[in-house]
N, C-alpha and C. Protein backbone atom coordinates (compact mmCIF):
# COMPACT_ATOMS: atom_id res chain seq x y z
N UNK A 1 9.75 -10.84 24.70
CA UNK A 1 9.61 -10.21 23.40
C UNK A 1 8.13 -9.91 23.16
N UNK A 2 7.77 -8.87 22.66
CA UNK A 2 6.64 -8.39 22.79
C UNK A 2 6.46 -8.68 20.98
N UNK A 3 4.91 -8.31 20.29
CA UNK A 3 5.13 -9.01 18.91
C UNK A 3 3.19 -7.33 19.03
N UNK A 4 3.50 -6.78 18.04
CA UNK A 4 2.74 -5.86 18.36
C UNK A 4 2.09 -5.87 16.36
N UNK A 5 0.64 -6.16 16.74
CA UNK A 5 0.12 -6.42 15.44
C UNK A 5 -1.28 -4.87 15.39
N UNK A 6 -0.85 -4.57 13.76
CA UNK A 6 -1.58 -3.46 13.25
C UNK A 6 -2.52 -3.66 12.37
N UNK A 7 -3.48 -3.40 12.20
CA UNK A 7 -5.16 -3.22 11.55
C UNK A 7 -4.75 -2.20 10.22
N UNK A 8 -4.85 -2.35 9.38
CA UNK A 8 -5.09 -1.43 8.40
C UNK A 8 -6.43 -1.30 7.27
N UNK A 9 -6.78 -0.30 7.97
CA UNK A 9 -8.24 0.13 6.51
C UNK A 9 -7.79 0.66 5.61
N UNK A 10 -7.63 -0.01 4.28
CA UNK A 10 -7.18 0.46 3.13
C UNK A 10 -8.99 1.02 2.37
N UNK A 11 -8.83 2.39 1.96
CA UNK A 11 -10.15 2.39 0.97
C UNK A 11 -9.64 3.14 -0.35
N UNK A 12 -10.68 2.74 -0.87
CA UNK A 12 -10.02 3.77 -2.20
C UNK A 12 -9.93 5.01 -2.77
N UNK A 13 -10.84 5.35 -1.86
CA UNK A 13 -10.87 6.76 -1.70
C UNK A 13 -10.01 7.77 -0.82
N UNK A 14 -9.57 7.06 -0.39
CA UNK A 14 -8.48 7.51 0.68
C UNK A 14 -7.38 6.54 1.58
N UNK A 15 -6.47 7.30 0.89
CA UNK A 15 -5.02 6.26 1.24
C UNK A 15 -3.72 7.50 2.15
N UNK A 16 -3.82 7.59 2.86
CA UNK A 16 -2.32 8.13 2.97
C UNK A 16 -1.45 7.34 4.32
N UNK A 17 -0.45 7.39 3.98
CA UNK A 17 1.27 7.10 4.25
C UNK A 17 1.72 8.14 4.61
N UNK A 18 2.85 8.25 5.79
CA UNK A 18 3.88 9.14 5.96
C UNK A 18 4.89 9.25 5.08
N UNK A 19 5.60 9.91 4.58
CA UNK A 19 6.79 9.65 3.54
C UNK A 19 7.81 8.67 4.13
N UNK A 20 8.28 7.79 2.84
CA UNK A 20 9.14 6.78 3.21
C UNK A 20 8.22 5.67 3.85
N UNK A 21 7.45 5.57 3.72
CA UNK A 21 6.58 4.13 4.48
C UNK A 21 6.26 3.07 3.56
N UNK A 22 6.63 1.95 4.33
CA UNK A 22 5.87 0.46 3.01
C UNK A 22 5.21 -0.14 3.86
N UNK A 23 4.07 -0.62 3.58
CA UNK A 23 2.95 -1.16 4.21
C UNK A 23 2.76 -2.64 3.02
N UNK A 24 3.11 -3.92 4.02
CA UNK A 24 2.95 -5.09 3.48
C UNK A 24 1.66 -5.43 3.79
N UNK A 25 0.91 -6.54 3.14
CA UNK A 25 -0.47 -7.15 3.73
C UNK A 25 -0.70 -8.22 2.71
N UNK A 26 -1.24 -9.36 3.56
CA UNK A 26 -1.72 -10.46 2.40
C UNK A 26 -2.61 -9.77 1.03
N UNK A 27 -2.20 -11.03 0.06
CA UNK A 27 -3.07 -10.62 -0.78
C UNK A 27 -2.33 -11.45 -2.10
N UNK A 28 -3.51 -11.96 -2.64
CA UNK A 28 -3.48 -12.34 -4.22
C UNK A 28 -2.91 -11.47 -5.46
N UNK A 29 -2.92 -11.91 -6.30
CA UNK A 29 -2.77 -11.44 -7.72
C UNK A 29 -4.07 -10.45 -7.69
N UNK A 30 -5.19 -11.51 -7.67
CA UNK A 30 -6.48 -11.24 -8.05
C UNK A 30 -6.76 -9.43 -7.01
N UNK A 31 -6.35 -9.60 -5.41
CA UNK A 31 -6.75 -8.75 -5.11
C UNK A 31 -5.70 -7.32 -5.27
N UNK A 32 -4.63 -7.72 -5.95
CA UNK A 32 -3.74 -6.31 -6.14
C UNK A 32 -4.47 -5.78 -7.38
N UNK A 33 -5.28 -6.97 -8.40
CA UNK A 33 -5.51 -6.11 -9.73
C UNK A 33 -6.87 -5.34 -8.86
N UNK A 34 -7.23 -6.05 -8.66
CA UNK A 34 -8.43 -5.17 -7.91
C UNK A 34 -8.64 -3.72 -7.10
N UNK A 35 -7.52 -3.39 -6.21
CA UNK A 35 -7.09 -2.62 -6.00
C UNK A 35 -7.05 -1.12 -6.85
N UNK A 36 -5.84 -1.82 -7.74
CA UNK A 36 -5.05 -0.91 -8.55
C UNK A 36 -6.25 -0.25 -9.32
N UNK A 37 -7.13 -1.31 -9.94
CA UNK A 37 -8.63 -0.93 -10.48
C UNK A 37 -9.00 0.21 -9.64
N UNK A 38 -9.37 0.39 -8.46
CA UNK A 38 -10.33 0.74 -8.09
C UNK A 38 -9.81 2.26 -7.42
N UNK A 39 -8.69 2.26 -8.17
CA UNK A 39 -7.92 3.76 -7.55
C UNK A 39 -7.54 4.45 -8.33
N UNK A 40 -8.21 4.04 -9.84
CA UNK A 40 -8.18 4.41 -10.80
C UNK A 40 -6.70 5.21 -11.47
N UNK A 41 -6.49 6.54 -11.30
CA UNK A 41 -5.15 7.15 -12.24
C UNK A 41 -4.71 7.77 -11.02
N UNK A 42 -4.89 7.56 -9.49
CA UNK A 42 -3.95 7.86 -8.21
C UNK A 42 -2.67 6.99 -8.05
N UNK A 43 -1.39 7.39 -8.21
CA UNK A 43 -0.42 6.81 -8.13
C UNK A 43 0.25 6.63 -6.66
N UNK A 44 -0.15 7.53 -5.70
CA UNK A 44 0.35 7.77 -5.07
C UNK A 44 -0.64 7.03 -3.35
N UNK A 45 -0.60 6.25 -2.56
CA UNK A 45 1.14 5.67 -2.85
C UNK A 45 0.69 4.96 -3.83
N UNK A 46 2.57 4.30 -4.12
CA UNK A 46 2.61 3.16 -5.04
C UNK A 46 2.20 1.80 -4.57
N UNK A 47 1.76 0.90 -5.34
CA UNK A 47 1.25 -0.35 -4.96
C UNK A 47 2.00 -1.60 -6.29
N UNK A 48 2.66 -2.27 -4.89
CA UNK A 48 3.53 -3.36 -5.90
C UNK A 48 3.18 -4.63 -5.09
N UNK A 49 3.03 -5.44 -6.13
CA UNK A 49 2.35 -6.49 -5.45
C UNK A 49 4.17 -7.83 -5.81
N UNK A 50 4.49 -8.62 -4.78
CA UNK A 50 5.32 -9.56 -4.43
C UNK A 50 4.44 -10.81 -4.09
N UNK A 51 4.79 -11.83 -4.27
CA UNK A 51 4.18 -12.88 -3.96
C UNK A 51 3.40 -13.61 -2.99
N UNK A 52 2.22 -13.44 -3.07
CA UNK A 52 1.42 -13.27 -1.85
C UNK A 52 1.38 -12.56 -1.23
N UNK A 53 1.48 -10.97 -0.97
CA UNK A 53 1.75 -9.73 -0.62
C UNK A 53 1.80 -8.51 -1.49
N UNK A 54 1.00 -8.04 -1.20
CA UNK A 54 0.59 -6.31 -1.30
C UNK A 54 1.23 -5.14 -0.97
N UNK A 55 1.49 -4.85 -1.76
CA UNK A 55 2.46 -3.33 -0.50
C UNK A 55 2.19 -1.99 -1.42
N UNK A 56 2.25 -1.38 -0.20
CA UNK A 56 2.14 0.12 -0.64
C UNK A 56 3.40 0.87 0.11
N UNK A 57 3.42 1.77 -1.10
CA UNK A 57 4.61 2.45 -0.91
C UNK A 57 4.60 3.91 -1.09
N UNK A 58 4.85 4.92 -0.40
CA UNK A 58 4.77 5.90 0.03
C UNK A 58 6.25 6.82 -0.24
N UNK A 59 6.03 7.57 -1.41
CA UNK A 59 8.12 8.06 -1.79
C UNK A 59 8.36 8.94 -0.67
N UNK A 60 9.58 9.05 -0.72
CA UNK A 60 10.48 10.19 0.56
C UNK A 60 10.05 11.38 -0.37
N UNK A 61 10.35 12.25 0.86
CA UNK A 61 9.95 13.51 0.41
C UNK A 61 10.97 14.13 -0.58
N UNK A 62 11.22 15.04 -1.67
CA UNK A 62 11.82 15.60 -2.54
C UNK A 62 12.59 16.70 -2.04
N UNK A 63 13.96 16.47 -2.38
CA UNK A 63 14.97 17.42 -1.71
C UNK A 63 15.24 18.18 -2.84
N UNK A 64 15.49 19.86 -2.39
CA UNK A 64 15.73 20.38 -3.78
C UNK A 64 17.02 21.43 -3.62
């Protein structure tokens, strides 16, 4: 079994996700408010923080 680990540079100035993607990563209370701070009125992706974990979330694309 192979176990294949990924690096992620989150900045705040630049975030993108493929559609449909959630990206988990440690993290506090303290560092999701921090975050969310610092990305000011960009919603996109979304960022929901779970207990001890961070995630960003990236919506599916819009079918019309």
């Amino acid at each position: 079994m192979r176990i294949y680990i990924m690096y992620a540079v989150i900045s705040p100035e630049k975030t993108q996700l493929a559609p449909g993607t959630v990206v988990g990563m440690p993290g506090t209370w303290r560092d999701y408010r921090l975050f969310r701070e610092s990305r000011s009125d960009r919603s996109i992706p979304g960022i929901k923080y779970r207990q001890g974990e961070i995630l960003l979330v990236s919506p599916m694309p819009r079918y019309g």
